[in-house]
N, C-alpha and C. Protein backbone atom coordinates (compact mmCIF):
# COMPACT_ATOMS: atom_id res chain seq x y z
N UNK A 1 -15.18 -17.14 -24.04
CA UNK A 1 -14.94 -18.04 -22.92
C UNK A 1 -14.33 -17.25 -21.77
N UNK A 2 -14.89 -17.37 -20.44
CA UNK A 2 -14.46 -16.66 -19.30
C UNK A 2 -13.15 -16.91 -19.25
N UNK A 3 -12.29 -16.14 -18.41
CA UNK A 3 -11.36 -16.40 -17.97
C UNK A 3 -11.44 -17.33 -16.66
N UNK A 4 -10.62 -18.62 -16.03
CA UNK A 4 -10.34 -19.32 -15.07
C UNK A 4 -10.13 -18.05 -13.66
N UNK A 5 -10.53 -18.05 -12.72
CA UNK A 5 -10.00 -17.45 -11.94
C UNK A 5 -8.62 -17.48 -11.42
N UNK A 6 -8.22 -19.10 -11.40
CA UNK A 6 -6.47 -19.72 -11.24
C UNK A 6 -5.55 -18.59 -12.21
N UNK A 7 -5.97 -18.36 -13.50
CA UNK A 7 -5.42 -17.86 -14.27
C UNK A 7 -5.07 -16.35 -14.56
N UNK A 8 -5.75 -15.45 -13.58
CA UNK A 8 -5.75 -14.34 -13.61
C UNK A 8 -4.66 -13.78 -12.74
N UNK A 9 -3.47 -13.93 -12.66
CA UNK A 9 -2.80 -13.31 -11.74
C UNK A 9 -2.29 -11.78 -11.32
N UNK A 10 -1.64 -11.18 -10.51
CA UNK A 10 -1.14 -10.06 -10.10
C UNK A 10 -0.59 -9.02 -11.43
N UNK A 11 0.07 -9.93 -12.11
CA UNK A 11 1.03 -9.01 -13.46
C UNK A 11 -0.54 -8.64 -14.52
N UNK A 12 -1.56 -9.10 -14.59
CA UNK A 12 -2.55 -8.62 -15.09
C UNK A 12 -3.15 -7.27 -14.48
N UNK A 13 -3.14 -7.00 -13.48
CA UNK A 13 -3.81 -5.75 -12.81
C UNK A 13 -2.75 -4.90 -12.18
N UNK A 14 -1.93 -5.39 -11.85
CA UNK A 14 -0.67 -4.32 -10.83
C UNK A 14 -0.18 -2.87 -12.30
N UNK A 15 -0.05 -2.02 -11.33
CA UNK A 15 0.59 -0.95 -11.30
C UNK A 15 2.26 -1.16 -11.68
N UNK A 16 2.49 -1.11 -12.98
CA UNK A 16 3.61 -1.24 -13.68
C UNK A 16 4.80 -0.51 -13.34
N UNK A 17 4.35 1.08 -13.31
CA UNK A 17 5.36 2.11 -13.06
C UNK A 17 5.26 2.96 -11.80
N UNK A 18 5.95 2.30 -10.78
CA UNK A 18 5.62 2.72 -9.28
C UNK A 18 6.42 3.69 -8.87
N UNK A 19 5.73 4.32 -8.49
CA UNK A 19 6.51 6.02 -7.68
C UNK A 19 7.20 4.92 -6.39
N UNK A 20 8.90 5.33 -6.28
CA UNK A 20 8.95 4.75 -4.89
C UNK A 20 9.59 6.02 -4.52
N UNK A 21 10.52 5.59 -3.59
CA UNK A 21 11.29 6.87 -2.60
C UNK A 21 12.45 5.73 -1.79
N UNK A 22 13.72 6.28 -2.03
CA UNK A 22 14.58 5.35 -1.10
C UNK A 22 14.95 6.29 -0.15
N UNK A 23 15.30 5.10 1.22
CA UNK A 23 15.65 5.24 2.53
C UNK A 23 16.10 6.76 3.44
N UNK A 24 16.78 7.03 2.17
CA UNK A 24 17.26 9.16 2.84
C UNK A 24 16.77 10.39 2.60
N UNK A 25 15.45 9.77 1.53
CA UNK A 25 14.67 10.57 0.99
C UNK A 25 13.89 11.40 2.58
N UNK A 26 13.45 12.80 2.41
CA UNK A 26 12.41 13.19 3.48
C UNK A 26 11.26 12.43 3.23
N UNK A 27 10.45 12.81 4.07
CA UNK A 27 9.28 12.57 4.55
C UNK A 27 7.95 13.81 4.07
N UNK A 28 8.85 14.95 3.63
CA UNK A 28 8.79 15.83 2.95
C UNK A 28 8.49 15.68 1.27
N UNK A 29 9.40 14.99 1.01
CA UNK A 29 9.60 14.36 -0.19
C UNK A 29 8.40 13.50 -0.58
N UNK A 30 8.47 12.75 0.48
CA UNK A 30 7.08 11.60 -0.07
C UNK A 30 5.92 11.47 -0.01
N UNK A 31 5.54 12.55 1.00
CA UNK A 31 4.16 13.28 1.01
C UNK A 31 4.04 14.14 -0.29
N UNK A 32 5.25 14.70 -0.72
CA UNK A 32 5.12 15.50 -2.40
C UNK A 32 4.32 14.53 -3.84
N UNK A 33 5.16 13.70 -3.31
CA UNK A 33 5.17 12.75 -4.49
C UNK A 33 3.57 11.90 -4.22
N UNK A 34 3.45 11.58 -2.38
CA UNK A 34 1.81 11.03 -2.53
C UNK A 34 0.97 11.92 -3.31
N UNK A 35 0.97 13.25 -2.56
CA UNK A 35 -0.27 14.67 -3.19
C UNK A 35 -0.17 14.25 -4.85
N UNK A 36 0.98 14.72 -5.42
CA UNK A 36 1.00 14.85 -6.64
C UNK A 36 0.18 13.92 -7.35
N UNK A 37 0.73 12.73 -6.93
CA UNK A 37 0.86 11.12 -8.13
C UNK A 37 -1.20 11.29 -6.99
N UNK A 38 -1.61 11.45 -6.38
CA UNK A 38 -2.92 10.99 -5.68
C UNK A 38 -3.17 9.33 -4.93
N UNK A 39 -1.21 8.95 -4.50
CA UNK A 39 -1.84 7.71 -4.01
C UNK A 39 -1.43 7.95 -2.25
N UNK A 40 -1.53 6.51 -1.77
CA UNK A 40 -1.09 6.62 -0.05
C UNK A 40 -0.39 6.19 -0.09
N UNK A 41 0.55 5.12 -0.61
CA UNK A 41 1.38 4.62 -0.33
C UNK A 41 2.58 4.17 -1.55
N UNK A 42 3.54 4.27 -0.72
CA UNK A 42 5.52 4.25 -1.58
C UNK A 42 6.21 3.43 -0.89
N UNK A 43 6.16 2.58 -1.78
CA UNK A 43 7.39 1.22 -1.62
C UNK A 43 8.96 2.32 -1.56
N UNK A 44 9.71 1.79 -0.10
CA UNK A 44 10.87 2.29 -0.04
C UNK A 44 11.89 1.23 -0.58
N UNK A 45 13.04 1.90 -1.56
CA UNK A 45 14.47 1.33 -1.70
C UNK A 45 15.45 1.67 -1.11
N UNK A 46 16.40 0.58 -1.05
CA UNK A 46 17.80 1.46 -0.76
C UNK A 46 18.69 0.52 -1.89
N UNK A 47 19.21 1.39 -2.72
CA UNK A 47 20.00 0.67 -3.69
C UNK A 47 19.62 -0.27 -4.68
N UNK A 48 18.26 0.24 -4.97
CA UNK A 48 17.13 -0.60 -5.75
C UNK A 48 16.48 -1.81 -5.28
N UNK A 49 17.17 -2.03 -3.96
CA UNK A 49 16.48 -3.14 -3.04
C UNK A 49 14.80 -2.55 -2.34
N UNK A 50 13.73 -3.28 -2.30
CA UNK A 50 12.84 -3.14 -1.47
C UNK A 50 12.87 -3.27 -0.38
N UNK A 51 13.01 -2.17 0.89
CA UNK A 51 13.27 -2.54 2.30
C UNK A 51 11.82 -2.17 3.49
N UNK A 52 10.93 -1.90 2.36
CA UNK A 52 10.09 -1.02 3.19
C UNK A 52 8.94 -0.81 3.01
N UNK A 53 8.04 0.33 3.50
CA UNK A 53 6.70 0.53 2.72
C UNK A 53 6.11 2.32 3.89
N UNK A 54 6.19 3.47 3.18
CA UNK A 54 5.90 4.17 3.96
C UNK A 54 4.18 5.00 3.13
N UNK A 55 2.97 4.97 4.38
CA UNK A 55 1.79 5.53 4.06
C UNK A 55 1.53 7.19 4.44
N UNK A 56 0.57 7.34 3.84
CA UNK A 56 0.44 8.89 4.49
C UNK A 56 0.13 9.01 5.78
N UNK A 57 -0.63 7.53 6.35
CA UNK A 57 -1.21 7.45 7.84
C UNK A 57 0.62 7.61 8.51
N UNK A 58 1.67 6.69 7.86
CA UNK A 58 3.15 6.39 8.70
C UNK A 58 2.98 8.26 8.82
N UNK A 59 3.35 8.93 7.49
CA UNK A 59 3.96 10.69 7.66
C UNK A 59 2.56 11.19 8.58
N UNK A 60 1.87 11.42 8.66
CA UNK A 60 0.84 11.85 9.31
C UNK A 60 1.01 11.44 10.69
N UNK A 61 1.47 10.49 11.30
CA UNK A 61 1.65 10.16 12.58
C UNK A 61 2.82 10.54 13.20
N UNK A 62 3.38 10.79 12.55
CA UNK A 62 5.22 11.56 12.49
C UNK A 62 4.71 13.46 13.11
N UNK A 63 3.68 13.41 12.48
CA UNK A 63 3.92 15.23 12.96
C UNK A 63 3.46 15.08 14.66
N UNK A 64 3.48 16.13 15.23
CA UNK A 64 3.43 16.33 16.79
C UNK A 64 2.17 16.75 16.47
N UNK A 65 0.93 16.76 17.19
CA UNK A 65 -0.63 16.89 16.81
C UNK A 65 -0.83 18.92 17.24
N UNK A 66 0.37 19.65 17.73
CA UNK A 66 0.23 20.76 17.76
C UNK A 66 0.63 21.36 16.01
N UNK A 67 1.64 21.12 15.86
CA UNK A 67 2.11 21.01 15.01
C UNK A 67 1.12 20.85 13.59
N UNK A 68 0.07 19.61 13.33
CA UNK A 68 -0.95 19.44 12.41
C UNK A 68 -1.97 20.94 12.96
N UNK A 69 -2.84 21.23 14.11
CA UNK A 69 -3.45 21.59 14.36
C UNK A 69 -3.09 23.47 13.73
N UNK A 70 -1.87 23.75 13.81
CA UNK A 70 -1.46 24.94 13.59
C UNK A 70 -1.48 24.93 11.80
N UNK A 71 -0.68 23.77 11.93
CA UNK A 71 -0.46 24.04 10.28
C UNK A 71 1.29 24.55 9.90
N UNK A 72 0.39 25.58 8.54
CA UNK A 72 1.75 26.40 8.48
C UNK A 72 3.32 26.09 7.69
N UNK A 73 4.49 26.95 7.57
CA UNK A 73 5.95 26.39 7.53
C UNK A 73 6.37 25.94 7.89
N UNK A 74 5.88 25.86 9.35
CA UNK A 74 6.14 25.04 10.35
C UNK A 74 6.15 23.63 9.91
N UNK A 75 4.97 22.60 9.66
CA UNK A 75 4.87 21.74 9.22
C UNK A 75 5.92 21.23 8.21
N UNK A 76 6.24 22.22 6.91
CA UNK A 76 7.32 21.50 5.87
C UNK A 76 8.32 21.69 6.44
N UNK A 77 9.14 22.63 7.03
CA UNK A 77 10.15 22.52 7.61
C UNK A 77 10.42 21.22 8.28
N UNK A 78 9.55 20.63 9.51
CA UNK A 78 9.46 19.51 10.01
C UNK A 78 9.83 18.40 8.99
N UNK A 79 8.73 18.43 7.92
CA UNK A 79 8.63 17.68 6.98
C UNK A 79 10.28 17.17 6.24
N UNK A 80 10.92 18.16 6.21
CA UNK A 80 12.03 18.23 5.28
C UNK A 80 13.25 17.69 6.56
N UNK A 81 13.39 17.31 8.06
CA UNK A 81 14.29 17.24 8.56
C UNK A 81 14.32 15.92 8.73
N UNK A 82 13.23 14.77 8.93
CA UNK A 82 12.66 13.36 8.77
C UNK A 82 13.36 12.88 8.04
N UNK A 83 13.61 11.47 7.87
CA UNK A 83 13.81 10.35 6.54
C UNK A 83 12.86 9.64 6.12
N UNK A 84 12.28 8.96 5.44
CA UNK A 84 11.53 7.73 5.16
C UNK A 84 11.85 6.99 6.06
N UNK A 85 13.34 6.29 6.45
CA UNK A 85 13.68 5.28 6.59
C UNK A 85 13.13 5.52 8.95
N UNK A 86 13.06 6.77 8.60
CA UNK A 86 12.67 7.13 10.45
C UNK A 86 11.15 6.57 10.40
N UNK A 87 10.14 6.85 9.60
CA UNK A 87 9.04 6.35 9.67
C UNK A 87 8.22 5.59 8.70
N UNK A 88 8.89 4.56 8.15
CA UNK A 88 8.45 3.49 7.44
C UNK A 88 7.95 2.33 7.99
N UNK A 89 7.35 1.14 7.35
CA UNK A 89 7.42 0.11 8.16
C UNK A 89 7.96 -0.96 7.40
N UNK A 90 8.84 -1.77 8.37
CA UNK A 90 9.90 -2.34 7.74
C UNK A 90 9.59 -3.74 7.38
N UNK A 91 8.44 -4.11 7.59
CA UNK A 91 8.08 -5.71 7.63
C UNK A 91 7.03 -5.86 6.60
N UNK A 92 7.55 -5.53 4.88
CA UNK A 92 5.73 -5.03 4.25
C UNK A 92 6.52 -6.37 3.62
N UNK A 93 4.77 -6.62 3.02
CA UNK A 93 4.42 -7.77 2.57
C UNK A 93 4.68 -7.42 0.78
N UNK A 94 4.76 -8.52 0.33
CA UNK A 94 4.71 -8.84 -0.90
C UNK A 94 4.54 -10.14 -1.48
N UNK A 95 3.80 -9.61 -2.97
CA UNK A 95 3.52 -11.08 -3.88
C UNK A 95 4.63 -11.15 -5.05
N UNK A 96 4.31 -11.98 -6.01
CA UNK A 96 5.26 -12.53 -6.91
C UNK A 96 4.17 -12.16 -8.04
N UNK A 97 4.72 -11.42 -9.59
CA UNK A 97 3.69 -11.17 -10.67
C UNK A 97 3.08 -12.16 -10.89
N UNK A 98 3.13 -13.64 -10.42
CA UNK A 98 2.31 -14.85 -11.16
C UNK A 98 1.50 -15.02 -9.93
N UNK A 99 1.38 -14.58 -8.95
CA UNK A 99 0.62 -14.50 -7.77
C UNK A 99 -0.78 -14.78 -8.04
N UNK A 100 -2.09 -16.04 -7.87
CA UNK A 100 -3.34 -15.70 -8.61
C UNK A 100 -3.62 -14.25 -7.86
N UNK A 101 -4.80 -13.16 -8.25
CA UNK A 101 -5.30 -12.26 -8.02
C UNK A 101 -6.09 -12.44 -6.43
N UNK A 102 -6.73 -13.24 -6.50
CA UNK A 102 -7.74 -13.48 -5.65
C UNK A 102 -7.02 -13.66 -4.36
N UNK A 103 -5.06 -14.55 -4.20
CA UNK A 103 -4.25 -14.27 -3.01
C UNK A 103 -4.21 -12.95 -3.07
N UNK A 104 -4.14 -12.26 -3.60
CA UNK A 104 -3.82 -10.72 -3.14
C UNK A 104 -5.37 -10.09 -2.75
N UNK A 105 -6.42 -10.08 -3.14
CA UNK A 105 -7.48 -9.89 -2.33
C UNK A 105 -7.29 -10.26 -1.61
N UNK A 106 -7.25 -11.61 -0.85
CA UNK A 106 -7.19 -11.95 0.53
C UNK A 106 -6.03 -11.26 1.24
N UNK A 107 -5.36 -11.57 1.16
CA UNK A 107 -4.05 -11.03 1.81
C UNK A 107 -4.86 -9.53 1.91
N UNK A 108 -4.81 -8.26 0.91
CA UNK A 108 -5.42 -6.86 1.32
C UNK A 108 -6.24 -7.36 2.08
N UNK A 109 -7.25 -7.84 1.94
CA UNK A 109 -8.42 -7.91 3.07
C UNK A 109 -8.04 -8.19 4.40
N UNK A 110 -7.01 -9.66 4.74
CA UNK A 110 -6.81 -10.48 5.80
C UNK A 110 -6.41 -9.04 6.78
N UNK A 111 -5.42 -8.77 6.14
CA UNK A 111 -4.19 -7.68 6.77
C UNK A 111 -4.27 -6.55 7.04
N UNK A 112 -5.52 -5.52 6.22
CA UNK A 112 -6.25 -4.59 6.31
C UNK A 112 -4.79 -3.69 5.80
N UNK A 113 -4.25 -3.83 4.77
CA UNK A 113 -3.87 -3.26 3.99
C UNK A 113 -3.78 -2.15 2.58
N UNK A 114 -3.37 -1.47 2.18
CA UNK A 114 -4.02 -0.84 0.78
C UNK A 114 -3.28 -1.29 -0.11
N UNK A 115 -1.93 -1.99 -0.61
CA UNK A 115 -0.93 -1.89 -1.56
C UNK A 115 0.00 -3.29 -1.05
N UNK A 116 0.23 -4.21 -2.34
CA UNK A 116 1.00 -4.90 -1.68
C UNK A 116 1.96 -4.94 -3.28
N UNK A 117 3.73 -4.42 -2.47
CA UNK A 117 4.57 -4.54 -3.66
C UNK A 117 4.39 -6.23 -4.61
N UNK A 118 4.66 -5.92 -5.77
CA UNK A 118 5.17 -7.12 -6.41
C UNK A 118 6.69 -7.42 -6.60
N UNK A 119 7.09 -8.41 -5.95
CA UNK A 119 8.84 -8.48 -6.40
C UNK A 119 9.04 -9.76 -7.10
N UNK A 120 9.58 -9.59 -8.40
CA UNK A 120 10.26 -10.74 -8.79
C UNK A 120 11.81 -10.96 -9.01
N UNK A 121 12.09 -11.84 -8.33
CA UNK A 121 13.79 -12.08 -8.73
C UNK A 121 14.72 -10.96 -7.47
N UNK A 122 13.96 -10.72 -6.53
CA UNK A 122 14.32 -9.56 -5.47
C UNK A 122 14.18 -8.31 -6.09
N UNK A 123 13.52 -8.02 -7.44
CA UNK A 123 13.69 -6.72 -8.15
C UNK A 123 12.10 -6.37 -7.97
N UNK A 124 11.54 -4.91 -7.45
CA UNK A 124 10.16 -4.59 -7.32
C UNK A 124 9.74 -4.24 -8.83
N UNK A 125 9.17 -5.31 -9.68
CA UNK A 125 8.16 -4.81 -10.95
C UNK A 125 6.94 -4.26 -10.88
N UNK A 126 6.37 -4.07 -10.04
CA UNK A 126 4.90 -3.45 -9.51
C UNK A 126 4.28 -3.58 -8.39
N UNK A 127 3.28 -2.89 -8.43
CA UNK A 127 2.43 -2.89 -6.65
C UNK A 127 0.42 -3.30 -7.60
N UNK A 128 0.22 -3.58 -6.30
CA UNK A 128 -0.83 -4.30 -6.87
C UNK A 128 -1.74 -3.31 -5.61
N UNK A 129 -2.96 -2.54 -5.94
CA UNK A 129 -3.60 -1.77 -4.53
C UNK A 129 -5.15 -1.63 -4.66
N UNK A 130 -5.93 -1.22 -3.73
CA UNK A 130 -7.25 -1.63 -3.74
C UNK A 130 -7.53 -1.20 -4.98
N UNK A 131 -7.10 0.15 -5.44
CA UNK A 131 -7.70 0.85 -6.86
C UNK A 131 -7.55 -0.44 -7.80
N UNK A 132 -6.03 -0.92 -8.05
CA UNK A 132 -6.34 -2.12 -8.91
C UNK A 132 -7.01 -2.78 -9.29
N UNK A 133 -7.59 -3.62 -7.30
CA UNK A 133 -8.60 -4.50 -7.58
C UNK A 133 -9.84 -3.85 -7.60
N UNK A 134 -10.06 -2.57 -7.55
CA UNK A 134 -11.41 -2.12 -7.95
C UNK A 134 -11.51 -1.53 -9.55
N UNK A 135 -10.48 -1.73 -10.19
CA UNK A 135 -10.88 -1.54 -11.47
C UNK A 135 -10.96 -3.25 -12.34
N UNK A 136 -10.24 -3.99 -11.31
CA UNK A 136 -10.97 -5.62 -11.86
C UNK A 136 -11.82 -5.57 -11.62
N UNK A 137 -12.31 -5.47 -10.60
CA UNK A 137 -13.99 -6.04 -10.45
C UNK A 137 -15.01 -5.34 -11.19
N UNK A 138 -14.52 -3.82 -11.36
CA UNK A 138 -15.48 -3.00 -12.48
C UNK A 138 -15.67 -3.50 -14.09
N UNK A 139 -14.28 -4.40 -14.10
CA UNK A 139 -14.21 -5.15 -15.57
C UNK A 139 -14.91 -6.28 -15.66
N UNK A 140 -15.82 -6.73 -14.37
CA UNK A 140 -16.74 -7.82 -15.00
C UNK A 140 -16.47 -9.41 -15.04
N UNK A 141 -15.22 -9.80 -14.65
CA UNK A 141 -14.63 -10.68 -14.98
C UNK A 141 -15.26 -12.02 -14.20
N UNK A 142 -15.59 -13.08 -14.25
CA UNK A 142 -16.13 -14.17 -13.87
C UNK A 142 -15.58 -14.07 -12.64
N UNK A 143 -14.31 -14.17 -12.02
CA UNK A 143 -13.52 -14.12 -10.53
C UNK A 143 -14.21 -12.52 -9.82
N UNK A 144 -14.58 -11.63 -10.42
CA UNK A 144 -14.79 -10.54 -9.92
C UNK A 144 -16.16 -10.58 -9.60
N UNK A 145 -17.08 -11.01 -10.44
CA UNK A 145 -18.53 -11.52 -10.13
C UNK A 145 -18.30 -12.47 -9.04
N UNK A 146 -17.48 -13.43 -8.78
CA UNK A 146 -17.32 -14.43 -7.67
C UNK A 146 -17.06 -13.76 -6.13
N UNK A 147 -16.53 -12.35 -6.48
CA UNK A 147 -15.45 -11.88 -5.40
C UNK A 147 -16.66 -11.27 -4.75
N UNK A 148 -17.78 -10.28 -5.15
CA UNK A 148 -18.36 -9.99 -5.36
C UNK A 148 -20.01 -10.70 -4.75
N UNK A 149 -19.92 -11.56 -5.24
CA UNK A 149 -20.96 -12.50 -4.49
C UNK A 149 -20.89 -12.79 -3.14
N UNK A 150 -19.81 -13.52 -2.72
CA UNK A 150 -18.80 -14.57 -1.41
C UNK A 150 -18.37 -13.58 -0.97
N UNK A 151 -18.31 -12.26 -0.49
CA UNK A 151 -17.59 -11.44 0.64
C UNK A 151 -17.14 -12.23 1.44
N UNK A 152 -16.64 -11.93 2.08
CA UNK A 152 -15.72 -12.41 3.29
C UNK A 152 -15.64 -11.98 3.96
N UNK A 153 -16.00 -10.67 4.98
CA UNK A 153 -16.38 -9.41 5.75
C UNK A 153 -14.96 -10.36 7.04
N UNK A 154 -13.87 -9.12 7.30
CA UNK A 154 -13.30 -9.09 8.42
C UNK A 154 -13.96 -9.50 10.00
N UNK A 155 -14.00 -10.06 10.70
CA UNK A 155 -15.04 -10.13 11.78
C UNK A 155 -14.15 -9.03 13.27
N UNK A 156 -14.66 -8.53 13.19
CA UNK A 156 -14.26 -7.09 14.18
C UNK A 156 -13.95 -8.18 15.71
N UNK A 157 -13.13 -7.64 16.32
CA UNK A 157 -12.77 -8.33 17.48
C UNK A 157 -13.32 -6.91 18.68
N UNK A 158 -13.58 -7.90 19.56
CA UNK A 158 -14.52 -7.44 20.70
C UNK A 158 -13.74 -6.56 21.90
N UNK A 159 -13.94 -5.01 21.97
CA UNK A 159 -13.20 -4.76 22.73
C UNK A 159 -13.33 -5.25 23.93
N UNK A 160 -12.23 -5.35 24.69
CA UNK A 160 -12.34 -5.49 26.08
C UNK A 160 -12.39 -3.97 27.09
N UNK A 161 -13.23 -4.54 28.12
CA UNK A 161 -13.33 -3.45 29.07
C UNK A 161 -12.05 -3.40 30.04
N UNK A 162 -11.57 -2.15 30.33
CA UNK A 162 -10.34 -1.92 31.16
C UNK A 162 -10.93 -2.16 32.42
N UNK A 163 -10.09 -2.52 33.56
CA UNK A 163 -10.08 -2.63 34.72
C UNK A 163 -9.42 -1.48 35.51
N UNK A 164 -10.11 -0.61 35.90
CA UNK A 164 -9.94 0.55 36.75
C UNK A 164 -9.22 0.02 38.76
């Protein structure tokens, strides 16, 4: 018997044991820990609280574009004088582990997001991120065949022309 789609929530697919990085950590630091672990993004703490959310796009926008272009010691040095808490963003979203699955598709999709922490009880138990939901949908599951069918495609907004 399929599973209900209602029934499939966040604590079924999220990422249990999350690399984070709190607030005084470098920027240095958390680009280490992205390379290593192979993800983009680290839920920031301060004092085991969730205050944050920093990507490789946040550290990547942090360097001065001479600076990327050269390369070099230069770069970690930089790297190592930063905080998290200088280039994070402070307004990240989160679900609850009983969250159905399919709000957190939407939400990634709506928001054009990769990772959305899970907090229960104010304590972060996991992150839930596209890899997640692309290893549900590889599992076949009646909601994933649904997800799958019904896209929902973002509708691109129309640039406007500048006035010279």
């Amino acid at each position: 018997m399929a599973m209900r789609s209602s029934n499939i929530t966040v604590s079924q697919w999220m990422t249990k044991e999350v690399m984070t990085v709190e607030v005084f950590d470098s920027i240095g630091l958390a680009r280490r820990i992205m390379a290593e672990n192979r993800i983009n993004q680290l839920p920031v703490l301060d004092g085991g609280k969730l205050v944050g959310i920093v990507t490789d796009r946040d550290i990547r926008d942090a360097y001065p574009t001479s600076m990327v272009i050269n390369r070099g010691k230069e770069i970690d040095r930089f790297a190592d004088t930063y905080t998290v808490e200088e280039v994070m963003s402070f307004n990240v979203m989160t679900v609850h582990s009983q969250t159905p699955l399919a709000t957190a598709v939407r939400l990634l999709r709506e928001h054009r997001i990769g990772s959305l922490p899970v907090v229960d009880g104010g304590k972060l138990v996991g992150i839930v991120t596209r890899s997640d939901i692309l290893d549900f949908v590889l599992s076949g599951s009646s909601l994933s065949e649904s997800l799958v069918a019904n896209p929902r495609k973002p509708t691109a907004k129309k640039a406007s022309s500048r006035k010279e």
